[in-house]
N, C-alpha and C. Protein backbone atom coordinates (compact mmCIF):
# COMPACT_ATOMS: atom_id res chain seq x y z
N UNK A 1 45.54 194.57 166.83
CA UNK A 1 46.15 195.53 167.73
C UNK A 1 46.40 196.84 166.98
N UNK A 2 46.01 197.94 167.53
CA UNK A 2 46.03 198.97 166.76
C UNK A 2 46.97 200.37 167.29
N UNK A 3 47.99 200.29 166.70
CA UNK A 3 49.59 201.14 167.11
C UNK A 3 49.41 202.33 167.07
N UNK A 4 49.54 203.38 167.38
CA UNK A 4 49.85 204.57 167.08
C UNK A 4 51.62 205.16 166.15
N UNK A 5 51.46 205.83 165.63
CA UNK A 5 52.56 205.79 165.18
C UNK A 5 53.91 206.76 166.33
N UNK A 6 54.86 206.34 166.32
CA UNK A 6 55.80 206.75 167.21
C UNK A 6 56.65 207.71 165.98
N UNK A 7 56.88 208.46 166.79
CA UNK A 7 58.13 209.34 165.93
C UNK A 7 58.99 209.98 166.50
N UNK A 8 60.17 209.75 166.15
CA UNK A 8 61.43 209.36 166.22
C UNK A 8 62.25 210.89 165.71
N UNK A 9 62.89 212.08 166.50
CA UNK A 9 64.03 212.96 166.25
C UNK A 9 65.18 211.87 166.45
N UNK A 10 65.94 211.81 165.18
CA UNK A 10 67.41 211.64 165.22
C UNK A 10 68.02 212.52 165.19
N UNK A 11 68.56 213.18 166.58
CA UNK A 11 69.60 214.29 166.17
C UNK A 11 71.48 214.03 165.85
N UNK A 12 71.98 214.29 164.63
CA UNK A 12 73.00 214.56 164.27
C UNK A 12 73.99 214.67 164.70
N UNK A 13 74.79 214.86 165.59
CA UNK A 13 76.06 215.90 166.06
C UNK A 13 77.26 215.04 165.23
N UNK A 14 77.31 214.49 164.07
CA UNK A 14 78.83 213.99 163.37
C UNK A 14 79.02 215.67 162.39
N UNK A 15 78.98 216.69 162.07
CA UNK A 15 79.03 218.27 162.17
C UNK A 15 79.43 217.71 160.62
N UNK A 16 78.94 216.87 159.80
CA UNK A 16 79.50 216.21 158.58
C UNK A 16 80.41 215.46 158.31
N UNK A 17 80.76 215.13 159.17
CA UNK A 17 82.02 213.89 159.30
C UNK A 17 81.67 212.53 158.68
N UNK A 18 82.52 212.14 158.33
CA UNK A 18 82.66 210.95 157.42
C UNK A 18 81.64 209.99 158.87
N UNK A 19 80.79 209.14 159.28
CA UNK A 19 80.71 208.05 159.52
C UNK A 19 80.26 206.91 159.77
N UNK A 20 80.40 206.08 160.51
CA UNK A 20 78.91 204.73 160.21
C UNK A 20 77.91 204.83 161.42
N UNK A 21 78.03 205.97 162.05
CA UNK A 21 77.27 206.18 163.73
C UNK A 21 75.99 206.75 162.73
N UNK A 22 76.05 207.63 161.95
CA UNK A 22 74.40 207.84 161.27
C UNK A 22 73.91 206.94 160.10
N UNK A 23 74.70 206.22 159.17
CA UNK A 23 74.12 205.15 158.57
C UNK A 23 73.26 203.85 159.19
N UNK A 24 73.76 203.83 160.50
CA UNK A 24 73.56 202.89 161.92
C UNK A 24 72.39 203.26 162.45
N UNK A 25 72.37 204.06 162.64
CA UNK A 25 71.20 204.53 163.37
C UNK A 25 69.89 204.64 162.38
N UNK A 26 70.35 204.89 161.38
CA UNK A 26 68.92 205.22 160.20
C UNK A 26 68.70 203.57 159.84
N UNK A 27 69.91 202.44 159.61
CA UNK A 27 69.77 201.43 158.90
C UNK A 27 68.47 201.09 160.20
N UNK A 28 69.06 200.69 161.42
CA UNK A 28 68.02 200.34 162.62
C UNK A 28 66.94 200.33 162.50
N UNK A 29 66.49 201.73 162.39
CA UNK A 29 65.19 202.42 162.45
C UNK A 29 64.26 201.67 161.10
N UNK A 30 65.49 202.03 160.07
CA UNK A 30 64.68 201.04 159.11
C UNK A 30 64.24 199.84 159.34
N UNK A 31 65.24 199.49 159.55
CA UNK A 31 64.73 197.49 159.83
C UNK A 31 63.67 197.39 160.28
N UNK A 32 63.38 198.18 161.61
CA UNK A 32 62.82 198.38 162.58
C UNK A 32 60.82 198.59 162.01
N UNK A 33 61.47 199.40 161.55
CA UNK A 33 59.96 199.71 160.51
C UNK A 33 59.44 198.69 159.54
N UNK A 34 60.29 198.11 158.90
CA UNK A 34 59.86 197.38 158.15
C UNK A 34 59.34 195.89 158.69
N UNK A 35 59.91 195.14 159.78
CA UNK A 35 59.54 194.63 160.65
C UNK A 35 58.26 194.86 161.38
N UNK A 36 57.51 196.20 161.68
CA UNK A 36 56.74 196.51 162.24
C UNK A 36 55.83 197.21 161.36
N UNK A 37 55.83 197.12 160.09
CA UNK A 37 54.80 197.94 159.45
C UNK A 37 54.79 199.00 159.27
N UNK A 38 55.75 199.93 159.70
CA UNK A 38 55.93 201.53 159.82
C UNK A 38 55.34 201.89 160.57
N UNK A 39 55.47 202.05 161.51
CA UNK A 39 55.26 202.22 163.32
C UNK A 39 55.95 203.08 163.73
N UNK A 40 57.25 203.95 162.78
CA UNK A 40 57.61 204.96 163.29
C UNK A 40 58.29 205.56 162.14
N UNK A 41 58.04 206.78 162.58
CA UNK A 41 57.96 207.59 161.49
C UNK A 41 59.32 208.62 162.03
N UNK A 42 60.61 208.79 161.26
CA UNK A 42 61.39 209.21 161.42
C UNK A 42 62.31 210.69 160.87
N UNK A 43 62.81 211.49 162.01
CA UNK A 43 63.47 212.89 160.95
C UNK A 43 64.41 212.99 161.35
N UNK A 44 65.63 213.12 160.45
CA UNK A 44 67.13 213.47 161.12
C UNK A 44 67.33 215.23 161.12
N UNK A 45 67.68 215.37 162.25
CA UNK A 45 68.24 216.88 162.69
C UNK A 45 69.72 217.51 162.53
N UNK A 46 70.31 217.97 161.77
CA UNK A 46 71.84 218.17 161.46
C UNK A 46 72.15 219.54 162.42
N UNK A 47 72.35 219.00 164.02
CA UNK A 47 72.27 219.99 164.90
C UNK A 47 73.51 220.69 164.78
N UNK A 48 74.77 220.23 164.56
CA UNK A 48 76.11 221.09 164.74
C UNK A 48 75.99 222.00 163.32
N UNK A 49 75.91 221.13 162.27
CA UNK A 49 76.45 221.81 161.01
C UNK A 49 75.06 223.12 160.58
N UNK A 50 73.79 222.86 160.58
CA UNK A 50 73.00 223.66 160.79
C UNK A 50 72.48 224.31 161.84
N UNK A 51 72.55 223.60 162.99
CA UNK A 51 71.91 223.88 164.42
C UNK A 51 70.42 224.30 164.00
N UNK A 52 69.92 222.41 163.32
CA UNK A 52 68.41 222.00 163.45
C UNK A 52 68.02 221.73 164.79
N UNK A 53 67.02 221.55 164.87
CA UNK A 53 66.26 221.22 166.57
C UNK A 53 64.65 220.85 165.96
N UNK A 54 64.52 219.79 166.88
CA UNK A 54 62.96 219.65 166.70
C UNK A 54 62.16 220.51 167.83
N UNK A 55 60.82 220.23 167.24
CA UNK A 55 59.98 220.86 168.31
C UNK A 55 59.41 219.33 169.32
N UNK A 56 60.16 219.58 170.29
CA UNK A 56 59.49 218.42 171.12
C UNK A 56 58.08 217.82 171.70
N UNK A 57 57.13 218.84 171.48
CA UNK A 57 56.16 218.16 171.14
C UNK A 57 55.38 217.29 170.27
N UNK A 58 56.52 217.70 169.08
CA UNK A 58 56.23 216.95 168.02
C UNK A 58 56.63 215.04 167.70
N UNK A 59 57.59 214.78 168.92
CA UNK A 59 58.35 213.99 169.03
C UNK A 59 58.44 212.79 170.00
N UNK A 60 58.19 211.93 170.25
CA UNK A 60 58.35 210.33 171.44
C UNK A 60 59.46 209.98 171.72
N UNK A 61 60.60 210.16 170.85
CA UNK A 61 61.47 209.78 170.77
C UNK A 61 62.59 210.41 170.45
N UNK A 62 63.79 210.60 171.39
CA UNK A 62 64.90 211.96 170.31
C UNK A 62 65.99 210.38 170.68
N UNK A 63 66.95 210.41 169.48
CA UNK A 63 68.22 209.62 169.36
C UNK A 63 69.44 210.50 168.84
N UNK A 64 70.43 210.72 169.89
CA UNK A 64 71.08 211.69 169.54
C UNK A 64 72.71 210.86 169.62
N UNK A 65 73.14 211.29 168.21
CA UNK A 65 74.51 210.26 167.87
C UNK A 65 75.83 210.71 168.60
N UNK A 66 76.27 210.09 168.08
CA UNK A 66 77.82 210.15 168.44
C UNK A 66 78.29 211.76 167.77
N UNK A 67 79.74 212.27 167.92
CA UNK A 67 80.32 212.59 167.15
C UNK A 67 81.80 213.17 167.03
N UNK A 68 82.69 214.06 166.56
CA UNK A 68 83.81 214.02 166.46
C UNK A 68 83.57 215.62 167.60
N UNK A 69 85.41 214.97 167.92
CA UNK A 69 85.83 216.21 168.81
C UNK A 69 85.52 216.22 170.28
N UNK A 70 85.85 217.08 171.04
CA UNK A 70 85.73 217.05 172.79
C UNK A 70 84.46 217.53 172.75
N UNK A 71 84.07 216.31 173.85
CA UNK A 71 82.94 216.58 174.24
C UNK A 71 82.29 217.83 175.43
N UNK A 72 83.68 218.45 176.22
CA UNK A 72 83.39 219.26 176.67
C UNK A 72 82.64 220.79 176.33
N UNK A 73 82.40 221.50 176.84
CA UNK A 73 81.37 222.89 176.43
C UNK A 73 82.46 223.39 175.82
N UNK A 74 81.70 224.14 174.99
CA UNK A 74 82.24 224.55 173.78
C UNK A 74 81.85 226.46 173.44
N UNK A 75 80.90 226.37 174.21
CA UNK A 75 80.38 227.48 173.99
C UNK A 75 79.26 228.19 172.33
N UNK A 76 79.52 227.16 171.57
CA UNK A 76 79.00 227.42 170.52
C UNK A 76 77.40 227.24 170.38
N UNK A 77 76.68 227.97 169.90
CA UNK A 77 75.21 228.44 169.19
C UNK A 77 74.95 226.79 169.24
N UNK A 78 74.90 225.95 169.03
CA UNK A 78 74.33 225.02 168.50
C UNK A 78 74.23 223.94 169.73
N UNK A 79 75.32 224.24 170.60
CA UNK A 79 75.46 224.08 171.76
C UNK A 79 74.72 224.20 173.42
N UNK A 80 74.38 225.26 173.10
CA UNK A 80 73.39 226.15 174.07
C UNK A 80 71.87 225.05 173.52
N UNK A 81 72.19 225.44 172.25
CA UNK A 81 70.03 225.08 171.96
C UNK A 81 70.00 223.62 171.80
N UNK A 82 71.18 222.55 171.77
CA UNK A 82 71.60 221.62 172.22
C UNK A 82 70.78 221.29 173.75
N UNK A 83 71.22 221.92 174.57
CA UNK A 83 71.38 221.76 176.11
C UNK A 83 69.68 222.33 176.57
N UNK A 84 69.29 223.07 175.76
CA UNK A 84 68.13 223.90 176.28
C UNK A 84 66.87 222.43 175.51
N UNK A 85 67.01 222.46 174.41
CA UNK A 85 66.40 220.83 173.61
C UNK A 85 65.99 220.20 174.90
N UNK A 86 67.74 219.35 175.78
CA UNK A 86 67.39 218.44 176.47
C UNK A 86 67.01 218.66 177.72
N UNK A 87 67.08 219.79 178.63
CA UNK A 87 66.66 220.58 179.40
C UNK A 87 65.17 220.73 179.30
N UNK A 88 64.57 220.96 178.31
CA UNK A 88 62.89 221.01 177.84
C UNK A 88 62.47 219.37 178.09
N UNK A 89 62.98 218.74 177.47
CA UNK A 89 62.92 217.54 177.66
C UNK A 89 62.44 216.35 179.34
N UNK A 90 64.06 217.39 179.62
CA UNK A 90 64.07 216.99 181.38
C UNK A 90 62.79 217.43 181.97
N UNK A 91 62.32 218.84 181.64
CA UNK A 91 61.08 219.49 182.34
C UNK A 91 59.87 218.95 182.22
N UNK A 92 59.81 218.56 180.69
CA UNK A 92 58.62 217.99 180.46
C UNK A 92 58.46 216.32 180.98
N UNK A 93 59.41 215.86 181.55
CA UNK A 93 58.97 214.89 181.60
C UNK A 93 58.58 214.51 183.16
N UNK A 94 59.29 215.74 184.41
CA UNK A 94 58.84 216.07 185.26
C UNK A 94 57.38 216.43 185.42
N UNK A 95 56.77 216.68 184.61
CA UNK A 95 55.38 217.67 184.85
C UNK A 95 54.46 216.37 184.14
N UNK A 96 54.85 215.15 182.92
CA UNK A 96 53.89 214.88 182.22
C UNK A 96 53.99 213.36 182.52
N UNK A 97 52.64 212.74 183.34
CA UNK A 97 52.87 211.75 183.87
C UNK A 97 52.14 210.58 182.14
N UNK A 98 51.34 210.92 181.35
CA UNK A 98 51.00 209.78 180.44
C UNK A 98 52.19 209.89 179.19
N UNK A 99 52.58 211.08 178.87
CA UNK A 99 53.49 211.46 177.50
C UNK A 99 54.48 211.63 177.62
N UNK A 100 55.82 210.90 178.31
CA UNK A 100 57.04 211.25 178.55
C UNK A 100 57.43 211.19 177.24
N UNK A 101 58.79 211.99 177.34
CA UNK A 101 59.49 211.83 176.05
C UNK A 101 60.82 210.65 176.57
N UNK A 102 61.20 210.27 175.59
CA UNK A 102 62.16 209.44 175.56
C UNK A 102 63.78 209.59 174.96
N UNK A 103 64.95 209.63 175.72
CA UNK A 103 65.85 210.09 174.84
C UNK A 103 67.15 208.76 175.04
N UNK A 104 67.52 208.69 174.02
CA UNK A 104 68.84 207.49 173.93
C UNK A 104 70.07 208.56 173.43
N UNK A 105 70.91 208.37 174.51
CA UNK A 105 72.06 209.25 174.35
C UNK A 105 73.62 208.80 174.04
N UNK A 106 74.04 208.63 172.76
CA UNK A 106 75.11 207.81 172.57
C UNK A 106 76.20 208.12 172.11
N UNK A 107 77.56 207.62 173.13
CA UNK A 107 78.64 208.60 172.84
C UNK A 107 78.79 209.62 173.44
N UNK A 108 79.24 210.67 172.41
CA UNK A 108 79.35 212.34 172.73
C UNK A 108 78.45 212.81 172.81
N UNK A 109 77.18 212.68 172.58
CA UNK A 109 75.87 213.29 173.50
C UNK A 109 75.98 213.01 174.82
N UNK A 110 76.08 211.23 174.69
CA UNK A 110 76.23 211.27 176.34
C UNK A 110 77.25 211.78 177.29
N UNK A 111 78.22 211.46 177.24
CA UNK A 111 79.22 212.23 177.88
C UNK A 111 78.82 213.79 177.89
N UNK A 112 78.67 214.52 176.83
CA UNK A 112 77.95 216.31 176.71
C UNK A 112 77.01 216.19 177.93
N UNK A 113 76.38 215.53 178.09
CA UNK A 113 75.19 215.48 179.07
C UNK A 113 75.66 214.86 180.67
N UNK A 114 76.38 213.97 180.86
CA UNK A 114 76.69 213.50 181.81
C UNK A 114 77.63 214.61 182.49
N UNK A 115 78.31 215.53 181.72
CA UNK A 115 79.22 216.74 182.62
C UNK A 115 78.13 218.00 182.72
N UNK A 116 76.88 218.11 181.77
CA UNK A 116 76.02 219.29 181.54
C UNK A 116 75.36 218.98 183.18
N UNK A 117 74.61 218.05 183.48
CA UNK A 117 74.10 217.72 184.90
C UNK A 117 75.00 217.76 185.79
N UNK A 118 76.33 217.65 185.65
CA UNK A 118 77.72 217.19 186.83
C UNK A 118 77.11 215.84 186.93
N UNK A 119 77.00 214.50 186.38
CA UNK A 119 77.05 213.39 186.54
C UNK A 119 78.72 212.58 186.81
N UNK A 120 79.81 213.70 185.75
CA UNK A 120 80.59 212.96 185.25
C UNK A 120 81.47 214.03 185.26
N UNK A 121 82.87 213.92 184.96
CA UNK A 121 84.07 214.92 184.85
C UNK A 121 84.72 213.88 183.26
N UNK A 122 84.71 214.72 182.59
CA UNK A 122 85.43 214.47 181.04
C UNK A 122 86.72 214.81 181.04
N UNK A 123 87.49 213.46 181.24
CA UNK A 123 89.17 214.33 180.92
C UNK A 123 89.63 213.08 180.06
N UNK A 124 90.98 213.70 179.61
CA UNK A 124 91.66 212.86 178.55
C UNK A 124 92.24 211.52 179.05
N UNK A 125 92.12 210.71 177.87
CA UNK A 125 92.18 208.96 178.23
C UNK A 125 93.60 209.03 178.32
N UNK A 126 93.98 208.39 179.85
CA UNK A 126 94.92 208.14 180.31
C UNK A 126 95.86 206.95 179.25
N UNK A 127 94.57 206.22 178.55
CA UNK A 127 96.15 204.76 178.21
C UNK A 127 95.79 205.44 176.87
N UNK A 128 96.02 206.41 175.84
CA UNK A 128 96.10 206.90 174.67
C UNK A 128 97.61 207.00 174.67
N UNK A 129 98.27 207.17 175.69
CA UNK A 129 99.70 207.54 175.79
C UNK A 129 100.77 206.40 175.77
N UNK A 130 99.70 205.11 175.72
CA UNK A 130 100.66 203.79 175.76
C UNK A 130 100.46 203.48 174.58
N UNK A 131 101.47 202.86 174.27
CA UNK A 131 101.73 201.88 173.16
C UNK A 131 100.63 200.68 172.93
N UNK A 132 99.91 200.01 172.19
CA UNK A 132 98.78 199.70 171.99
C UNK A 132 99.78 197.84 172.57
N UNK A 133 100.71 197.49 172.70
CA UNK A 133 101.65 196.69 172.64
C UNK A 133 102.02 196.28 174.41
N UNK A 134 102.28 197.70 174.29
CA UNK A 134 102.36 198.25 176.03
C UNK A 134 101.31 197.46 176.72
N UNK A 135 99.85 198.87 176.05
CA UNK A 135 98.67 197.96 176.84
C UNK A 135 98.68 196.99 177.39
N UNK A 136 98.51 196.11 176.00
CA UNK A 136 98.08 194.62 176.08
C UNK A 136 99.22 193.87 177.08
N UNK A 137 100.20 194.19 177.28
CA UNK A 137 101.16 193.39 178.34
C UNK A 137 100.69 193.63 179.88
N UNK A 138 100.15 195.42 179.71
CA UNK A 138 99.76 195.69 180.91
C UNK A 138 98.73 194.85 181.28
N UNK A 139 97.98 194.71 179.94
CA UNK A 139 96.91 193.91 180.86
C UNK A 139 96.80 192.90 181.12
N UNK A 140 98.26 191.93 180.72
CA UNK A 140 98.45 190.55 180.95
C UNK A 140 99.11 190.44 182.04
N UNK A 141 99.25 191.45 182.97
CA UNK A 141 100.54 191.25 184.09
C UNK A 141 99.45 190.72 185.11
């Protein structure tokens, strides 16, 4: 059986933050490869702290992480070409019936995206304000 190779944008948004959402995602991919022979060929994008971006033609696959802070608009540079990325994305996959692109959105991408379409309204977690003690009684009643 003869594979083509897939390749894989991991885009970034932890803006350098300490955490295990991009060790996770790269360990995966590894496994993943090594399991399969190297079948996909992978690049991480450091979209907040540089505001990298791939060129999506270049790409099958975008995986875009988690990361710190509100997920609401922000207004920032990295932000916009953020939204325009997955927007290209959306278009192209309207128009291209053999080469879709593929995107896994996890976390604070997703949520970013679920209010960018109006899928979703982002507001602050109501039980942050209870006692973790509280909770759990609440949820035994």
């Amino acid at each position: 059986m003869n594979q083509s190779l897939i390749k894989v944008a991991v885009l970034d948004l932890y803006n350098n933050e300490p955490n295990e959402g991009m060790r996770s995602i790269k360990a995966i991919l590894e496994r993943f490869n090594k399991i399969n022979n190297g079948l996909i060929n992978y690049t991480v994008y450091d979209v907040r702290a540089k505001d990298e971006f791939p060129n999506i033609n270049e790409y099958d696959i975008f995986i875009s992480s988690g990361g710190p802070g509100c997920p609401k608009p922000s207004d920032q540079k990295w932000e916009k070409d953020y939204f325009e990325l997955m927007d290209a994305i959306a278009e192209n996959n309207k128009i291209e019936v053999t080469s879709k692109k593929h995107v896994f959105l996890i976390c604070h991408s997703f949520q970013m995206m679920m209010n960018h379409y109006g899928y979703g309204v982002i507001e602050k977690d109501t039980l942050q304000h209870l006692e973790f003690f509280q909770f759990i009684k609440w949820m035994m009643q």
